[in-house]
C-alpha atoms as a PDB file:
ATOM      1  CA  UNK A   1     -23.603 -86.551  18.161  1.00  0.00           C
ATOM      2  CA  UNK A   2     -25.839 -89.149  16.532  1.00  0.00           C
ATOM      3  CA  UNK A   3     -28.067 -87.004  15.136  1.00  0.00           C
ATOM      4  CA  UNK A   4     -25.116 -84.925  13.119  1.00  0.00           C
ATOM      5  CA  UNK A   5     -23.997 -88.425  12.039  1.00  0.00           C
ATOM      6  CA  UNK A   6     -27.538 -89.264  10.727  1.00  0.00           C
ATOM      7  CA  UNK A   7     -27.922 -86.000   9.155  1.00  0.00           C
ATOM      8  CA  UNK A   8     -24.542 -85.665   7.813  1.00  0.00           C
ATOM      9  CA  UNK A   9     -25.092 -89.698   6.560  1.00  0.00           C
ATOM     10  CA  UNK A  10     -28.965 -88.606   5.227  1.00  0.00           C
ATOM     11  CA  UNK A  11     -27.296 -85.206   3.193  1.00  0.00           C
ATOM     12  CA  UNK A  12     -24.721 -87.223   1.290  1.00  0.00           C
ATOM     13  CA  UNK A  13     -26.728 -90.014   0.259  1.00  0.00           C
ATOM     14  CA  UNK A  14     -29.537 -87.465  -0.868  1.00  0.00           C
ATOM     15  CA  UNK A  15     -26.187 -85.930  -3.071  1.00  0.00           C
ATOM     16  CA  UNK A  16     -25.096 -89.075  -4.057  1.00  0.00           C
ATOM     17  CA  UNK A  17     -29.121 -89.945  -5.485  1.00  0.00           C
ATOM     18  CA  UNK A  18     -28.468 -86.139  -7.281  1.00  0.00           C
ATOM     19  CA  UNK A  19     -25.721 -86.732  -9.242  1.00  0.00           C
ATOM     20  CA  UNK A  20     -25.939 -90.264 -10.242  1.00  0.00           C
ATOM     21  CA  UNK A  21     -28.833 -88.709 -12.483  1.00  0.00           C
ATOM     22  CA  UNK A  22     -26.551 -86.892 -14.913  1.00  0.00           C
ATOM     23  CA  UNK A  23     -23.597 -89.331 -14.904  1.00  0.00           C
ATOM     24  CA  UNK A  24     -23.302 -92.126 -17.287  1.00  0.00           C
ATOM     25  CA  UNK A  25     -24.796 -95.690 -16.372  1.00  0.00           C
ATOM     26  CA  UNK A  26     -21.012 -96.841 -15.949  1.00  0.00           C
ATOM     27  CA  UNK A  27     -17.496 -95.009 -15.541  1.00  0.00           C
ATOM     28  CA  UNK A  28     -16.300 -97.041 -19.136  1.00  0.00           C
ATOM     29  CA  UNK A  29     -19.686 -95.934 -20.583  1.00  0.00           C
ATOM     30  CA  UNK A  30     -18.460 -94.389 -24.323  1.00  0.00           C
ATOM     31  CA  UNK A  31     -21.426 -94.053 -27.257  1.00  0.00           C
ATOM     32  CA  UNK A  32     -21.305 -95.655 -30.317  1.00  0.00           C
ATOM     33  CA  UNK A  33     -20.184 -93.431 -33.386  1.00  0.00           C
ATOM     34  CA  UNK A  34     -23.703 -93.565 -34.691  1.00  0.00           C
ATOM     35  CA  UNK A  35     -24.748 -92.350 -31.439  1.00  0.00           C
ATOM     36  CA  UNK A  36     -22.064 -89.580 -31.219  1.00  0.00           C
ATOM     37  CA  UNK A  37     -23.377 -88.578 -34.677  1.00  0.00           C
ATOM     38  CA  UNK A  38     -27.019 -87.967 -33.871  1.00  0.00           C
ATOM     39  CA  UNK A  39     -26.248 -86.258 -30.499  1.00  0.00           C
ATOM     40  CA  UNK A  40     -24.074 -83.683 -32.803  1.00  0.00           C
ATOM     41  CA  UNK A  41     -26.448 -83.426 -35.429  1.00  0.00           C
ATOM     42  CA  UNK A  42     -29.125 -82.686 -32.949  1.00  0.00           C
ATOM     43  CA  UNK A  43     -27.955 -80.266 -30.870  1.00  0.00           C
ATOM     44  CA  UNK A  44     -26.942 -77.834 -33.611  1.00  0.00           C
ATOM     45  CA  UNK A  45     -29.060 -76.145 -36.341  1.00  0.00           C
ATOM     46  CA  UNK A  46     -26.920 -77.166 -39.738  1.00  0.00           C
ATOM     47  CA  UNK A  47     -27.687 -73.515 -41.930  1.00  0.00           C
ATOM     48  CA  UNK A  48     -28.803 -73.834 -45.452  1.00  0.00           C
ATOM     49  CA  UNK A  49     -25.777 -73.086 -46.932  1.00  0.00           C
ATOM     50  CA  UNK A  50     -24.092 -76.379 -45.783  1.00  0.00           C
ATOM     51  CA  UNK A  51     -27.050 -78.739 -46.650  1.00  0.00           C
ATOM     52  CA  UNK A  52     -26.566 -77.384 -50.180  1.00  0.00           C
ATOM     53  CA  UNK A  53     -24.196 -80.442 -52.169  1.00  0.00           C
ATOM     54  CA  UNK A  54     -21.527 -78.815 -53.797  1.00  0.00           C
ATOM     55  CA  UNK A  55     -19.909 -79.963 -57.235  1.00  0.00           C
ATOM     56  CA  UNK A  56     -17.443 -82.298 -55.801  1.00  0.00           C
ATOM     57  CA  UNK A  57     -20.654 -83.892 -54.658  1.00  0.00           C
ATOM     58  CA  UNK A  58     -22.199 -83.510 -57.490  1.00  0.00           C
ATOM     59  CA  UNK A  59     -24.096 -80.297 -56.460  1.00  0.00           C
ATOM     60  CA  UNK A  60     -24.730 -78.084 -59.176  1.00  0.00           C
ATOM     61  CA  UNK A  61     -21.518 -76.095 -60.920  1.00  0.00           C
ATOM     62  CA  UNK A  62     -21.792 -71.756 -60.779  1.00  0.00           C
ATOM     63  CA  UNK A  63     -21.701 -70.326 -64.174  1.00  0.00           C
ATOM     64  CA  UNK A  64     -18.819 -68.565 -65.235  1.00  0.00           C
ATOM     65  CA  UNK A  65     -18.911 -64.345 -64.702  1.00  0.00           C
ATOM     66  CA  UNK A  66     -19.038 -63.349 -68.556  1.00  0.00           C
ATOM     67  CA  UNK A  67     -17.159 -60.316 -68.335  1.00  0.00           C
ATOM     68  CA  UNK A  68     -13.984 -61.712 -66.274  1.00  0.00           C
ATOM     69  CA  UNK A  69     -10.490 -60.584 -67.084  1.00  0.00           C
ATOM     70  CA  UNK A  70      -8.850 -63.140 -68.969  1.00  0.00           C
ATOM     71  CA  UNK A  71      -4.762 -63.088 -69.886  1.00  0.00           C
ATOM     72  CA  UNK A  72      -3.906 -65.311 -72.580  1.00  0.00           C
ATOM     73  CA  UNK A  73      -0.415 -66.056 -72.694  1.00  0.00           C
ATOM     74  CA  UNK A  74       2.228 -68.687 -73.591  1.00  0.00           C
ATOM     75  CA  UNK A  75       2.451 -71.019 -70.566  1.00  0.00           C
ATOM     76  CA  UNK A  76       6.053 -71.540 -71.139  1.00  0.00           C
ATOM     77  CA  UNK A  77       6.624 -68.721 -69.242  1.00  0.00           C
ATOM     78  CA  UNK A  78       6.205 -66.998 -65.915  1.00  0.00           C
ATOM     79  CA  UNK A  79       2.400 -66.752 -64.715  1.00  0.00           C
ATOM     80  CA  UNK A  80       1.353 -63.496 -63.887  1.00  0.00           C
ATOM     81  CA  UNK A  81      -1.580 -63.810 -61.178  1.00  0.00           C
ATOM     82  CA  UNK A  82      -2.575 -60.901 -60.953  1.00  0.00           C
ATOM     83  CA  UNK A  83      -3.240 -60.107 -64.922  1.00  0.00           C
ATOM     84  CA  UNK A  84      -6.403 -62.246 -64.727  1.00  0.00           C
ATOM     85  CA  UNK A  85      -7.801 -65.472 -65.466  1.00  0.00           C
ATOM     86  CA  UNK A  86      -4.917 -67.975 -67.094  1.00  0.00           C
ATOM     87  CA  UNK A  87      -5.678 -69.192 -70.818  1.00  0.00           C
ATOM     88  CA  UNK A  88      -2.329 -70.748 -72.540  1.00  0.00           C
ATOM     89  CA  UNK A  89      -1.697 -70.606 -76.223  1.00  0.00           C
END
């Protein structure tokens, strides 16, 4: 009986040692934002495409396609979207 009480004791403070390793120092333990923003950045591979500053960042603005369908029209009326590119008169 007091050996299955010692092992029993022995096998769930070995457990207890186990776990504590991947847990958090504390139960309120929260990181910082700065820390919460290099752990994301870290783990995932950001692809080119993103790294790349748009114009609203002042990235660099796409030319215009030079043979684009544009519809020139009186902008007191109705729009027709699907006639082209909008110029008004």
């Amino acid at each position: 009986m007091t050996v299955r009480l010692a092992v029993s004791i022995a096998l769930a403070l070995l457990l207890a040692g186990c776990s504590s390793s991947s847990a958090p120092p504390s139960a309120y333990y929260r990181p910082t934002p700065n820390q919460a923003v290099k752990a994301s950045q870290e783990s995932v591979e950001t692809p080119e495409w993103l790294r790349q500053a748009d114009y609203r960042h002042g990235g660099p603005i796409p030319p215009m396609e030079d043979k684009r369908k544009i519809n020139e029209q009186s902008c007191n009326q109705g729009v027709d979207l699907a006639a082209g590119n909008l110029r008004c008169k």
